[in-house]
PDB file of N, CA and C in Angstrom:
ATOM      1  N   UNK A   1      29.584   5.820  83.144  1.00  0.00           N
ATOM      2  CA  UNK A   1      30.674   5.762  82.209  1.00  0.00           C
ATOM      3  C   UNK A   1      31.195   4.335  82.125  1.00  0.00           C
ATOM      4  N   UNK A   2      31.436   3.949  81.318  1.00  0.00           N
ATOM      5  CA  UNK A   2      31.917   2.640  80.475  1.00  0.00           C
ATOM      6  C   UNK A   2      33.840   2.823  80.366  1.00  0.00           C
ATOM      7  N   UNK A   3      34.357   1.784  80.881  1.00  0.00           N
ATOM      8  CA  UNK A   3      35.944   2.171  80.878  1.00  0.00           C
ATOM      9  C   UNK A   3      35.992   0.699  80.791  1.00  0.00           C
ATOM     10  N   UNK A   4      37.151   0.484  79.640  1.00  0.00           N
ATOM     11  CA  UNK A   4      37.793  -1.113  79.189  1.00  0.00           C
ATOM     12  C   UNK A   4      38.716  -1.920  80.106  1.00  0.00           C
ATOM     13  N   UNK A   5      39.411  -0.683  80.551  1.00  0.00           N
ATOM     14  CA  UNK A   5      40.452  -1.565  81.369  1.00  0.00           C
ATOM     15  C   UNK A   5      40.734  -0.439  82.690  1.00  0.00           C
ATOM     16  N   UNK A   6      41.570  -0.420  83.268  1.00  0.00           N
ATOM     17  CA  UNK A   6      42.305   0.073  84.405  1.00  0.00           C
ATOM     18  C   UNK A   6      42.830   1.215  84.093  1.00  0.00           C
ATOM     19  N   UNK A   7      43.764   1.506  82.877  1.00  0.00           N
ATOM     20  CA  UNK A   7      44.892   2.676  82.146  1.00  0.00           C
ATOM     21  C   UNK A   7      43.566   3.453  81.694  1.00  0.00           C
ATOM     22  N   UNK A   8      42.430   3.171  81.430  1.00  0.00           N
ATOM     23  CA  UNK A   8      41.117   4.380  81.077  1.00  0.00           C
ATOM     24  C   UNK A   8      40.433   4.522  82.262  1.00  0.00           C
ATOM     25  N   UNK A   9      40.157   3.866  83.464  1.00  0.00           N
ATOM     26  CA  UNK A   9      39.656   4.453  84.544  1.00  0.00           C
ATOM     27  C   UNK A   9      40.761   5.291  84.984  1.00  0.00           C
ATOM     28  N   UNK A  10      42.016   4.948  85.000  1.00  0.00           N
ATOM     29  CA  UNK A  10      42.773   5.954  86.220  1.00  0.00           C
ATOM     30  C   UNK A  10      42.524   7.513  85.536  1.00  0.00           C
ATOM     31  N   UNK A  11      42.807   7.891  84.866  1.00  0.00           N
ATOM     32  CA  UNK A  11      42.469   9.475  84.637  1.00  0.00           C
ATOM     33  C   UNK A  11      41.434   9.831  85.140  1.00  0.00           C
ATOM     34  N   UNK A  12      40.011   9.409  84.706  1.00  0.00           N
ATOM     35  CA  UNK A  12      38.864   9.359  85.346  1.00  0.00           C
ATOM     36  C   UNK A  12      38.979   9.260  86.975  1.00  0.00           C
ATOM     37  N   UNK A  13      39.761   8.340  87.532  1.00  0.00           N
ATOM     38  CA  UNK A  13      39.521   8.913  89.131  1.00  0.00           C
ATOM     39  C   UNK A  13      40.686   9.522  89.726  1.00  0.00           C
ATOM     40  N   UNK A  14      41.748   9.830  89.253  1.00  0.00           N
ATOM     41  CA  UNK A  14      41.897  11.117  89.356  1.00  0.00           C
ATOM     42  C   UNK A  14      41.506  12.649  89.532  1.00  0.00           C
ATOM     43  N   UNK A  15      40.386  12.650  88.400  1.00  0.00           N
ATOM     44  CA  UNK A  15      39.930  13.886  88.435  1.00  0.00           C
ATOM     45  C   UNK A  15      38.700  13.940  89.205  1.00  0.00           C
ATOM     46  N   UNK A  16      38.160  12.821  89.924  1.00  0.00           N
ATOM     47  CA  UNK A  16      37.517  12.683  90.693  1.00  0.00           C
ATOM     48  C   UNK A  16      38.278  12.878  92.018  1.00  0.00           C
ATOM     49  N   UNK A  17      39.296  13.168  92.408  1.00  0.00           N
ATOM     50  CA  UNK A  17      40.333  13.641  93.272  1.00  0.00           C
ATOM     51  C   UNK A  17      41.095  14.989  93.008  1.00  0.00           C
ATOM     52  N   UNK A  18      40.555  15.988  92.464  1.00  0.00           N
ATOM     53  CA  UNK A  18      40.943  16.925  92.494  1.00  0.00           C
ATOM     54  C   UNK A  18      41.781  17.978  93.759  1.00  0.00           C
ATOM     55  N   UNK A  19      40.709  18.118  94.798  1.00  0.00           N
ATOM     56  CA  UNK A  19      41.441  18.644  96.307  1.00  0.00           C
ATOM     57  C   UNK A  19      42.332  17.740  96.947  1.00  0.00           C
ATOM     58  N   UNK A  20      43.108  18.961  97.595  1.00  0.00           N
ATOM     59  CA  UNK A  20      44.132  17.991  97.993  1.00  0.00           C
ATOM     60  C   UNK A  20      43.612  17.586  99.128  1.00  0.00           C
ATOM     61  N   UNK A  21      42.679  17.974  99.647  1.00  0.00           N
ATOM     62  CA  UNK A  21      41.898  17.882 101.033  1.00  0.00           C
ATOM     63  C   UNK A  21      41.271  16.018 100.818  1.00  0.00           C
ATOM     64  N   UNK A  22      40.762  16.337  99.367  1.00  0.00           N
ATOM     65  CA  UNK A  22      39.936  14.297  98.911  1.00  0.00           C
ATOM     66  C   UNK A  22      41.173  13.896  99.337  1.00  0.00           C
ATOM     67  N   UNK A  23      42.546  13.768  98.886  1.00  0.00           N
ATOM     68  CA  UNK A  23      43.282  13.107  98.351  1.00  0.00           C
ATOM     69  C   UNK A  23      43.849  12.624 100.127  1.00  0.00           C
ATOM     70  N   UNK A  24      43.935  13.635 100.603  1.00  0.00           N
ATOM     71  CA  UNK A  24      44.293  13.386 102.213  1.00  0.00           C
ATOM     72  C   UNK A  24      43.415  11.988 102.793  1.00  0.00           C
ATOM     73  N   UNK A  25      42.251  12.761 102.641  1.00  0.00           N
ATOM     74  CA  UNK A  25      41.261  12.106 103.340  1.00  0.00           C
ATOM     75  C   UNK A  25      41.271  10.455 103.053  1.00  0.00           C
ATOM     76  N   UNK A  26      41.589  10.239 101.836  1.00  0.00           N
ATOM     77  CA  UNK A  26      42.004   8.527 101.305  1.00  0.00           C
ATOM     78  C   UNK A  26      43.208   8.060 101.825  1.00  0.00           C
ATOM     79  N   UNK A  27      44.431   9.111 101.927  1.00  0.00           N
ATOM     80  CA  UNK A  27      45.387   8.768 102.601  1.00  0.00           C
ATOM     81  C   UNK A  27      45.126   7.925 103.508  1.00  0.00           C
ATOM     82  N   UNK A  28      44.546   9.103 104.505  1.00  0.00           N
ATOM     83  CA  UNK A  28      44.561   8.990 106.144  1.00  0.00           C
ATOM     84  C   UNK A  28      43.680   7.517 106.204  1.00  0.00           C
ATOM     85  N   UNK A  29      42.475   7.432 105.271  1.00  0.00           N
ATOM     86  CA  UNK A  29      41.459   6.019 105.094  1.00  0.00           C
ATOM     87  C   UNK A  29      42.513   4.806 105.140  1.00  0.00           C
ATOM     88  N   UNK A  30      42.769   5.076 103.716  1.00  0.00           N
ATOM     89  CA  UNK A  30      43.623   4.036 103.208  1.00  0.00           C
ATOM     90  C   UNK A  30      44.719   3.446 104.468  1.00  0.00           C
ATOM     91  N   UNK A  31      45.562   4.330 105.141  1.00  0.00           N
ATOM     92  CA  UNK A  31      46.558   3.976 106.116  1.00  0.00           C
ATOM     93  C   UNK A  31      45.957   3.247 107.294  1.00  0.00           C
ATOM     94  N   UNK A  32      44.631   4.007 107.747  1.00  0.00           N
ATOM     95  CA  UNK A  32      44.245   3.694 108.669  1.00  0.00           C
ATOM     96  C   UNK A  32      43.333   1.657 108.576  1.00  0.00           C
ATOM     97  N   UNK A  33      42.783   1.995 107.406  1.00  0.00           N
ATOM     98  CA  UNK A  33      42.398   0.621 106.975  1.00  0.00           C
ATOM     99  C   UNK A  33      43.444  -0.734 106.926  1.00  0.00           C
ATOM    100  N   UNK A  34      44.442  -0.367 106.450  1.00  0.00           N
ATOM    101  CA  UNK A  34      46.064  -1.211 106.792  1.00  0.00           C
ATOM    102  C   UNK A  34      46.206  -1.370 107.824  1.00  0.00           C
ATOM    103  N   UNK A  35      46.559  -0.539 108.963  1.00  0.00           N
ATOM    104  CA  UNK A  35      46.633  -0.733 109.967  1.00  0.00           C
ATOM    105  C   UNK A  35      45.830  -1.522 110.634  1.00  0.00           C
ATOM    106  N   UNK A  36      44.720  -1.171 110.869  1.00  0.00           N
ATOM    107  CA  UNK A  36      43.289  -1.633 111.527  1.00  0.00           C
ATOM    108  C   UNK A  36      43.328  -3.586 110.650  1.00  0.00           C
ATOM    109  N   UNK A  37      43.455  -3.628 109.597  1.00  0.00           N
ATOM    110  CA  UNK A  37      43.422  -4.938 108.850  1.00  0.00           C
ATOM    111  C   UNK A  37      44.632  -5.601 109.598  1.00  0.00           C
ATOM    112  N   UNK A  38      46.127  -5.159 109.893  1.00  0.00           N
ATOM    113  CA  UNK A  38      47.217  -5.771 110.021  1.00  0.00           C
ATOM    114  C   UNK A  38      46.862  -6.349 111.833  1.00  0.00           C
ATOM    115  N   UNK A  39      46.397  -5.184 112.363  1.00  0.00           N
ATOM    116  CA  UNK A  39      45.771  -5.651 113.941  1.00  0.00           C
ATOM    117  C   UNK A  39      44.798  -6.675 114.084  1.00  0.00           C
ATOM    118  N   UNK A  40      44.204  -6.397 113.104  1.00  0.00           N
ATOM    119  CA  UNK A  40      42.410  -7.674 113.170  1.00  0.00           C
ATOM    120  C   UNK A  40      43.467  -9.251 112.569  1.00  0.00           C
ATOM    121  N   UNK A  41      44.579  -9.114 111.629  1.00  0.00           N
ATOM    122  CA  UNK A  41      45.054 -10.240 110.947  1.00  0.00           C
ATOM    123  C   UNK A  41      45.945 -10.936 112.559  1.00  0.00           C
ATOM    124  N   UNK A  42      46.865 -10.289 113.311  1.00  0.00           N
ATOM    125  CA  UNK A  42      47.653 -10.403 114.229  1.00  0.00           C
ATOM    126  C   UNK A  42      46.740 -10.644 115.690  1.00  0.00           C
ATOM    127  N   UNK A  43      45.964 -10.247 115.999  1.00  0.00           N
ATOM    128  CA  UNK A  43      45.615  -9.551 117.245  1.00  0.00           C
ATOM    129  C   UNK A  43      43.731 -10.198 117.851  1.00  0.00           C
ATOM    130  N   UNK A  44      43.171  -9.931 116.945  1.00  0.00           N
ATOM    131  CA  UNK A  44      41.733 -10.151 117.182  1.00  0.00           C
ATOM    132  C   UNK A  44      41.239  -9.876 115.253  1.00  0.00           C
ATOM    133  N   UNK A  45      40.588 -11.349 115.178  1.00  0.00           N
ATOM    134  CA  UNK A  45      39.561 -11.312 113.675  1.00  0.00           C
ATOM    135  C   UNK A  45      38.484 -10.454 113.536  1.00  0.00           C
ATOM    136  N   UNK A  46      37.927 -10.092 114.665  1.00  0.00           N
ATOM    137  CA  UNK A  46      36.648  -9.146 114.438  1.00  0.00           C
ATOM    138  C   UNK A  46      37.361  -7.582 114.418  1.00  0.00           C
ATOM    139  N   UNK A  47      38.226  -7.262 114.494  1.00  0.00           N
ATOM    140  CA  UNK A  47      38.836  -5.915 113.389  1.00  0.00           C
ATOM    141  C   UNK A  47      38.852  -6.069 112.028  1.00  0.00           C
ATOM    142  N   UNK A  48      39.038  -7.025 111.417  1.00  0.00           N
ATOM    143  CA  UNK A  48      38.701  -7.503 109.853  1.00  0.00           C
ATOM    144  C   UNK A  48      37.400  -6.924 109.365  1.00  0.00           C
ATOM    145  N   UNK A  49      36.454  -7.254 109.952  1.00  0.00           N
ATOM    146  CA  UNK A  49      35.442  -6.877 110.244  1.00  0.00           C
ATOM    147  C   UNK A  49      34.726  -4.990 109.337  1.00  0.00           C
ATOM    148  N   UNK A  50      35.417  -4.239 110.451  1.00  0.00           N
ATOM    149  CA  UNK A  50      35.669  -2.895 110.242  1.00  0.00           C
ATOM    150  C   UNK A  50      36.294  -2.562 109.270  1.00  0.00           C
ATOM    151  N   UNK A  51      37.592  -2.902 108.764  1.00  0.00           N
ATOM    152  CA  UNK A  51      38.676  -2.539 107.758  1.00  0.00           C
ATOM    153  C   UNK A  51      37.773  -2.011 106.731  1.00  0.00           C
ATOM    154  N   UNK A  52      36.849  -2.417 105.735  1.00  0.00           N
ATOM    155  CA  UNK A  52      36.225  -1.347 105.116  1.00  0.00           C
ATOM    156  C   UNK A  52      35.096   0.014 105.668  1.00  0.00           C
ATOM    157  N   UNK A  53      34.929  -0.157 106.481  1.00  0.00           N
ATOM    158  CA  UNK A  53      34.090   1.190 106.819  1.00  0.00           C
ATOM    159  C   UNK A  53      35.031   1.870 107.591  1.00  0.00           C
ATOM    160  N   UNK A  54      36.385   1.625 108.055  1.00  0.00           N
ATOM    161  CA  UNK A  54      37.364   2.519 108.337  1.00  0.00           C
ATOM    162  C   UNK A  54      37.971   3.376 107.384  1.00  0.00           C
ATOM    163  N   UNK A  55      37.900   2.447 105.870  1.00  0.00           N
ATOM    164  CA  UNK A  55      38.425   2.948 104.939  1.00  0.00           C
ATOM    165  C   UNK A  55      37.697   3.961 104.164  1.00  0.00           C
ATOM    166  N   UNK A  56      36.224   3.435 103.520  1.00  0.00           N
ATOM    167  CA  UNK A  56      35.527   3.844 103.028  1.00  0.00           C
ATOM    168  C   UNK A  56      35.091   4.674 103.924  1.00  0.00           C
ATOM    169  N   UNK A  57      34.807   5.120 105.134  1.00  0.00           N
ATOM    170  CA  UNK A  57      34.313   6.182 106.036  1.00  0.00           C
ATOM    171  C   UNK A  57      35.344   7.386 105.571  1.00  0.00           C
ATOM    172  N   UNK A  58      36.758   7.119 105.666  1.00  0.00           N
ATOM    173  CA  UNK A  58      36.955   8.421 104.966  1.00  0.00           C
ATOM    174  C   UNK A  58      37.042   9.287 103.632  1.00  0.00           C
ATOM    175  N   UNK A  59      36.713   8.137 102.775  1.00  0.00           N
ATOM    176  CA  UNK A  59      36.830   8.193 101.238  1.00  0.00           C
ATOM    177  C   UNK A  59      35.580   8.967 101.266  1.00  0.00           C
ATOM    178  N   UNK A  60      34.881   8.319 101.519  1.00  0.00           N
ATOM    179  CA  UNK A  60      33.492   9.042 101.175  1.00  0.00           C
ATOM    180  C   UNK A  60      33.204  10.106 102.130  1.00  0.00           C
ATOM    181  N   UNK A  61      33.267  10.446 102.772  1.00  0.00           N
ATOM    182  CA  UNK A  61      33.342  11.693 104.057  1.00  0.00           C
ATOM    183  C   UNK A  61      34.208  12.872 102.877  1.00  0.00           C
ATOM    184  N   UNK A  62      34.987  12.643 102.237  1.00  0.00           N
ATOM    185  CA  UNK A  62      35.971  13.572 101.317  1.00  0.00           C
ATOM    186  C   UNK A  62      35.503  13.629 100.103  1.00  0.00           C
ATOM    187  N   UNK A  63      34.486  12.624  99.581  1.00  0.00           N
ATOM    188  CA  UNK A  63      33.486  12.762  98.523  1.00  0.00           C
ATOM    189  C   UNK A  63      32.477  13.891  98.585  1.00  0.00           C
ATOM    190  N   UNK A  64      31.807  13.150  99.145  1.00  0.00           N
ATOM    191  CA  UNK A  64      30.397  14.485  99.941  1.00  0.00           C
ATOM    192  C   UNK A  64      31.008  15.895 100.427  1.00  0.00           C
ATOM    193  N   UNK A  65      32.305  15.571 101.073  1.00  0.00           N
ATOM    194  CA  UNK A  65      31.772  17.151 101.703  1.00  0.00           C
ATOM    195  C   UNK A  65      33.218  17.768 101.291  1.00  0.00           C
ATOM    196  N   UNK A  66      33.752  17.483 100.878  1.00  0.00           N
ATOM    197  CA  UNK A  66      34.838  18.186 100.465  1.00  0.00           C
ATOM    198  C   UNK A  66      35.216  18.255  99.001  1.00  0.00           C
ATOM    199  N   UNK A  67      35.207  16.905  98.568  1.00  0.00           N
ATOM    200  CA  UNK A  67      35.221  17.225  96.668  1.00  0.00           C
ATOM    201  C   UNK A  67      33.905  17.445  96.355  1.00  0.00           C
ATOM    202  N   UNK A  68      32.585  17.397  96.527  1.00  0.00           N
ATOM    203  CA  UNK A  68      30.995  17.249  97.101  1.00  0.00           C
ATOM    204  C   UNK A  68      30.960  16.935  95.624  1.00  0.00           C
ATOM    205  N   UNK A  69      31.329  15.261  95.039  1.00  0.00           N
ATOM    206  CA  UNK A  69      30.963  14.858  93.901  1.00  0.00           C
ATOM    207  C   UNK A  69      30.332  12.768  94.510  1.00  0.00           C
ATOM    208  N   UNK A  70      30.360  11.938  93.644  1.00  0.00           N
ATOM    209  CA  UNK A  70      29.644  10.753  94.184  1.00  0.00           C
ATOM    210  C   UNK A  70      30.771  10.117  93.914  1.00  0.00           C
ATOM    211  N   UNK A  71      31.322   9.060  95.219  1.00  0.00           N
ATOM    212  CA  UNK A  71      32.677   8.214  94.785  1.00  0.00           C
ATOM    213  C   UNK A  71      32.273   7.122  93.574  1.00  0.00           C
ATOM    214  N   UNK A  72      33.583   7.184  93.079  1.00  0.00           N
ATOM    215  CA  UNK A  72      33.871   6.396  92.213  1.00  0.00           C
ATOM    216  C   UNK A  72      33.738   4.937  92.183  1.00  0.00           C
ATOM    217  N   UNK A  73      33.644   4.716  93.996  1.00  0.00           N
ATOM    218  CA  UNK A  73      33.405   3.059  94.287  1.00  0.00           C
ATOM    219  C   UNK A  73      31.785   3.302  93.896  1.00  0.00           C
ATOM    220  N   UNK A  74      31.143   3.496  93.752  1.00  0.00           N
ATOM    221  CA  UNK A  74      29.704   3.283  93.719  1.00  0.00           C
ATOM    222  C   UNK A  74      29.568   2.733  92.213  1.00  0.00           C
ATOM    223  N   UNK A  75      30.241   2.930  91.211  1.00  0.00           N
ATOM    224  CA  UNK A  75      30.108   2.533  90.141  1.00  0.00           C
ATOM    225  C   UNK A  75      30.969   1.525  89.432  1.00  0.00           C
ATOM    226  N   UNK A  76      32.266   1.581  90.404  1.00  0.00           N
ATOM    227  CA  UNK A  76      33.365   1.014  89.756  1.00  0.00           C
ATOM    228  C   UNK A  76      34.132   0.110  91.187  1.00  0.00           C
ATOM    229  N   UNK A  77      33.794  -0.781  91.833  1.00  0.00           N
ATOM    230  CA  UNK A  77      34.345  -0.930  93.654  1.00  0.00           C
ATOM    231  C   UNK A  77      35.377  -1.326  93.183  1.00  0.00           C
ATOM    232  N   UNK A  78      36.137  -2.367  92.013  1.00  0.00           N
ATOM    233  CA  UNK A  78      37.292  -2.813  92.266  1.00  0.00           C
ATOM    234  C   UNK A  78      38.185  -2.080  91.424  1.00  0.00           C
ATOM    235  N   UNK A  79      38.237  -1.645  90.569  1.00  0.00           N
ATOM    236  CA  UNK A  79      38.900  -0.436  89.914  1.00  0.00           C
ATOM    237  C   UNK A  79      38.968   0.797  90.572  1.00  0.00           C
ATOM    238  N   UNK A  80      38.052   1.478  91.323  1.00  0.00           N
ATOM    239  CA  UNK A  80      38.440   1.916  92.675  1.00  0.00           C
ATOM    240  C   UNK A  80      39.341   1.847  93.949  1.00  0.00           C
ATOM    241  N   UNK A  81      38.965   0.694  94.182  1.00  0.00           N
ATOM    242  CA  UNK A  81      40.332   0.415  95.393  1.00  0.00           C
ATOM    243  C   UNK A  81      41.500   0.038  94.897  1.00  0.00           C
ATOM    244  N   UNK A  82      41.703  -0.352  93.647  1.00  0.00           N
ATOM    245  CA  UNK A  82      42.784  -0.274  93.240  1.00  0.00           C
ATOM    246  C   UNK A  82      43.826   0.853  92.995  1.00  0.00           C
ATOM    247  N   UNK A  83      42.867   2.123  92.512  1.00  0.00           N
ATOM    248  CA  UNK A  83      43.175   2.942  92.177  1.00  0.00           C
ATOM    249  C   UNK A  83      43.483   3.639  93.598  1.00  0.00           C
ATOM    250  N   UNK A  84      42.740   3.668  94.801  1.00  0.00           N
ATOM    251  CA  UNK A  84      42.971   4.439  96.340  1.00  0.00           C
ATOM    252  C   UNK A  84      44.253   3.595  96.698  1.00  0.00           C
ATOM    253  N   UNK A  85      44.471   2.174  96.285  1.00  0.00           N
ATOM    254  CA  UNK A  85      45.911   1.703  96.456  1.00  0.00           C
ATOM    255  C   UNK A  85      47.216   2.719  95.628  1.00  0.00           C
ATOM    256  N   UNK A  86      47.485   2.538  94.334  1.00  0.00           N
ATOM    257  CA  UNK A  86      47.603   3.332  93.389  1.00  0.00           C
ATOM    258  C   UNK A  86      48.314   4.647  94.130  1.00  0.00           C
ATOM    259  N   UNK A  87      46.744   5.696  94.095  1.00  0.00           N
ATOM    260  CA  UNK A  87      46.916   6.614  94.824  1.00  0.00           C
ATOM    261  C   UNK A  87      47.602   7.090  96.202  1.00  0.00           C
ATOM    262  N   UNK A  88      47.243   5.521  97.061  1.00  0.00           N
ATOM    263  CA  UNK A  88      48.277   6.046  98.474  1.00  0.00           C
ATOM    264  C   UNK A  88      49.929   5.514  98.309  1.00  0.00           C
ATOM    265  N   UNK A  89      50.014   4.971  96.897  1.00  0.00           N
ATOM    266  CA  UNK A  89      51.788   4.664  97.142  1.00  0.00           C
ATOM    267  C   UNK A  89      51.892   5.775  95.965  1.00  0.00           C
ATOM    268  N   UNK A  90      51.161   6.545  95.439  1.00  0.00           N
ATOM    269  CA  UNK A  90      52.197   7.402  94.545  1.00  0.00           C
ATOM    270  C   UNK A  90      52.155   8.554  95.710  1.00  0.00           C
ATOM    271  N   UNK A  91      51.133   9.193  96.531  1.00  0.00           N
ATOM    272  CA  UNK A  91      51.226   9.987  97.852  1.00  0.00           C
ATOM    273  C   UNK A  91      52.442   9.484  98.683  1.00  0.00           C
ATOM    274  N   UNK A  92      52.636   8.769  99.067  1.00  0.00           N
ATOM    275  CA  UNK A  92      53.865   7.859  99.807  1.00  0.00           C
ATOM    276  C   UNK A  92      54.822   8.407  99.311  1.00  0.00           C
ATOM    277  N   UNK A  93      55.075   8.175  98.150  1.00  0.00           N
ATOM    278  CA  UNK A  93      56.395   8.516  97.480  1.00  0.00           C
ATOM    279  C   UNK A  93      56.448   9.839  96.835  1.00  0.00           C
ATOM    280  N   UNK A  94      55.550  10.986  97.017  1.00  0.00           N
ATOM    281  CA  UNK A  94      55.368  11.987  96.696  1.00  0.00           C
ATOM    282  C   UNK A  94      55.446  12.549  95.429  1.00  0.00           C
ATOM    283  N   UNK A  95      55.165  11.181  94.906  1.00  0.00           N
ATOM    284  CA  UNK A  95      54.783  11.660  93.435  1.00  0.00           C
ATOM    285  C   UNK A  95      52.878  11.763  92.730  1.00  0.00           C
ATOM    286  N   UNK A  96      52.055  11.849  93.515  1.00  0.00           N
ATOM    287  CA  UNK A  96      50.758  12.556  93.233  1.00  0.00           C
ATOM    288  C   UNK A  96      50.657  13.454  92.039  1.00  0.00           C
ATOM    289  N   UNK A  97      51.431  15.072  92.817  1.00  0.00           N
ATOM    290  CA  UNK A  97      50.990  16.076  92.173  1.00  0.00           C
ATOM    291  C   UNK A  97      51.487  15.802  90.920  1.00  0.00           C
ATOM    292  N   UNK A  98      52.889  15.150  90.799  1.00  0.00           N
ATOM    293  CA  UNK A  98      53.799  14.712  89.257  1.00  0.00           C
ATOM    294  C   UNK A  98      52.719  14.065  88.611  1.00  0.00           C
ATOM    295  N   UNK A  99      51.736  13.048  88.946  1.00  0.00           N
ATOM    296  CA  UNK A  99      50.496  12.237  88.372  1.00  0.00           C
ATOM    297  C   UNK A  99      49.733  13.094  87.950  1.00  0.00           C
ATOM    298  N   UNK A 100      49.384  13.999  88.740  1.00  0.00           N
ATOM    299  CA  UNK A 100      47.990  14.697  88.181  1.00  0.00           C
ATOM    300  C   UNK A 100      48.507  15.785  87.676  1.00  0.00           C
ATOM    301  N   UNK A 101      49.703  16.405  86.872  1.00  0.00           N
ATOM    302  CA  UNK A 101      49.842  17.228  85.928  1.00  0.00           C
ATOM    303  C   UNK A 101      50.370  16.293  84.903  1.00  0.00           C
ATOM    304  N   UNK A 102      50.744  15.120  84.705  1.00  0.00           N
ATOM    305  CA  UNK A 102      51.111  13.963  83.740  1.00  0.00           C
ATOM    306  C   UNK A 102      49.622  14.271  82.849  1.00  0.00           C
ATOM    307  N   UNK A 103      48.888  13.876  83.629  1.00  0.00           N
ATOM    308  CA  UNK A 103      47.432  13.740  83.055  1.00  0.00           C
ATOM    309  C   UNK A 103      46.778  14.938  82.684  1.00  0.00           C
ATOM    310  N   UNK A 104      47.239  16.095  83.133  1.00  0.00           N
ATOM    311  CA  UNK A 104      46.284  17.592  82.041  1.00  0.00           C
ATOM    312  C   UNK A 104      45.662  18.174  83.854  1.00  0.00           C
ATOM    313  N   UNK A 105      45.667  17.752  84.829  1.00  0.00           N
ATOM    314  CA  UNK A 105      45.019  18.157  85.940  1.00  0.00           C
ATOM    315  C   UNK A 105      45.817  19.056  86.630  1.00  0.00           C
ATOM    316  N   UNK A 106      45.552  20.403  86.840  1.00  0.00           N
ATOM    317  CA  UNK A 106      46.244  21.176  88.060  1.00  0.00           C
ATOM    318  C   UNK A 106      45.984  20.753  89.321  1.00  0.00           C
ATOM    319  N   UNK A 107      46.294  19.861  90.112  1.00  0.00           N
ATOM    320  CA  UNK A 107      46.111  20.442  91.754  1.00  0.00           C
ATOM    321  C   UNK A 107      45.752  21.121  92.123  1.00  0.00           C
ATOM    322  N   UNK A 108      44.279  21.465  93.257  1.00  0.00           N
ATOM    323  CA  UNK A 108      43.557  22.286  93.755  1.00  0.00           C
ATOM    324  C   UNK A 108      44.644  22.615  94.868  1.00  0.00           C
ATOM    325  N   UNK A 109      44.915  23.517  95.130  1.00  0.00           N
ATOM    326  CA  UNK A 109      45.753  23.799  96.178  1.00  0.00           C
ATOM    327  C   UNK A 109      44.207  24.432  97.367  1.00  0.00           C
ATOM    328  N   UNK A 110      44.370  23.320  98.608  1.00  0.00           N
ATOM    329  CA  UNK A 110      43.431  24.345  99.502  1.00  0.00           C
ATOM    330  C   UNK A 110      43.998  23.737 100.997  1.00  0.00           C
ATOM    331  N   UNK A 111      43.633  23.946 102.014  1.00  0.00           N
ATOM    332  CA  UNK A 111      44.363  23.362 103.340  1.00  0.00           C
ATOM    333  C   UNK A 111      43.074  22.174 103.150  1.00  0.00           C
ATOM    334  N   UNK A 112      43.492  21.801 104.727  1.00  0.00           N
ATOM    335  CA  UNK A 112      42.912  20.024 104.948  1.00  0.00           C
ATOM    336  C   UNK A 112      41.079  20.253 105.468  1.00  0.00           C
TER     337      UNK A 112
END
């Protein structure tokens, strides 16, 4: 798929985030990748290192086996992480589910 700008990918990965189980799983990535980056920046450089396969280990772990569709970074990496940014401050502020009925999407309601 072909998208012009940023405001036409986000719907698109959205609905590539349907479960709330994906949406966790980027959370928990996403937080954990911050963290792990803020320690490697403070502490030791070779945690820098890791910060994406901490992140992307759970993005895609929630791709395959839980939304079981192909992430969106594979086609799109920086409109992607923008969007898992995006995504973990509208989760933060608990406005998600308000996002994905803005856009025409019900929320899969399922546990983690």
């Amino acid at each position: 798929m072909n998208f012009r700008n940023f405001d036409e990918f986000w719907p698109f990965y959205v609905s590539q985030h349907s479960k709330a189980g994906t949406r966790r799983w980027h959370f928990v990535g996403t937080l954990a990748s911050i963290i792990t980056l803020l320690y490697g920046l403070c502490f030791n450089w070779w945690f820098v290192l890791v910060v994406p396969l901490v992140g992307y280990g759970c993005a895609w772990y929630s791709h395959f086996f839980v939304e079981r569709n192909v992430p969106a970074t594979f086609g799109h990496p920086i409109w992607s992480l923008l969007c898992d940014y995006k995504m973990f401050g509208l989760m933060l502020t608990g406005q998600m589910d308000r996002e994905i009925k803005r856009l025409g999407k019900r929320p899969v309601l399922q546990g983690f």
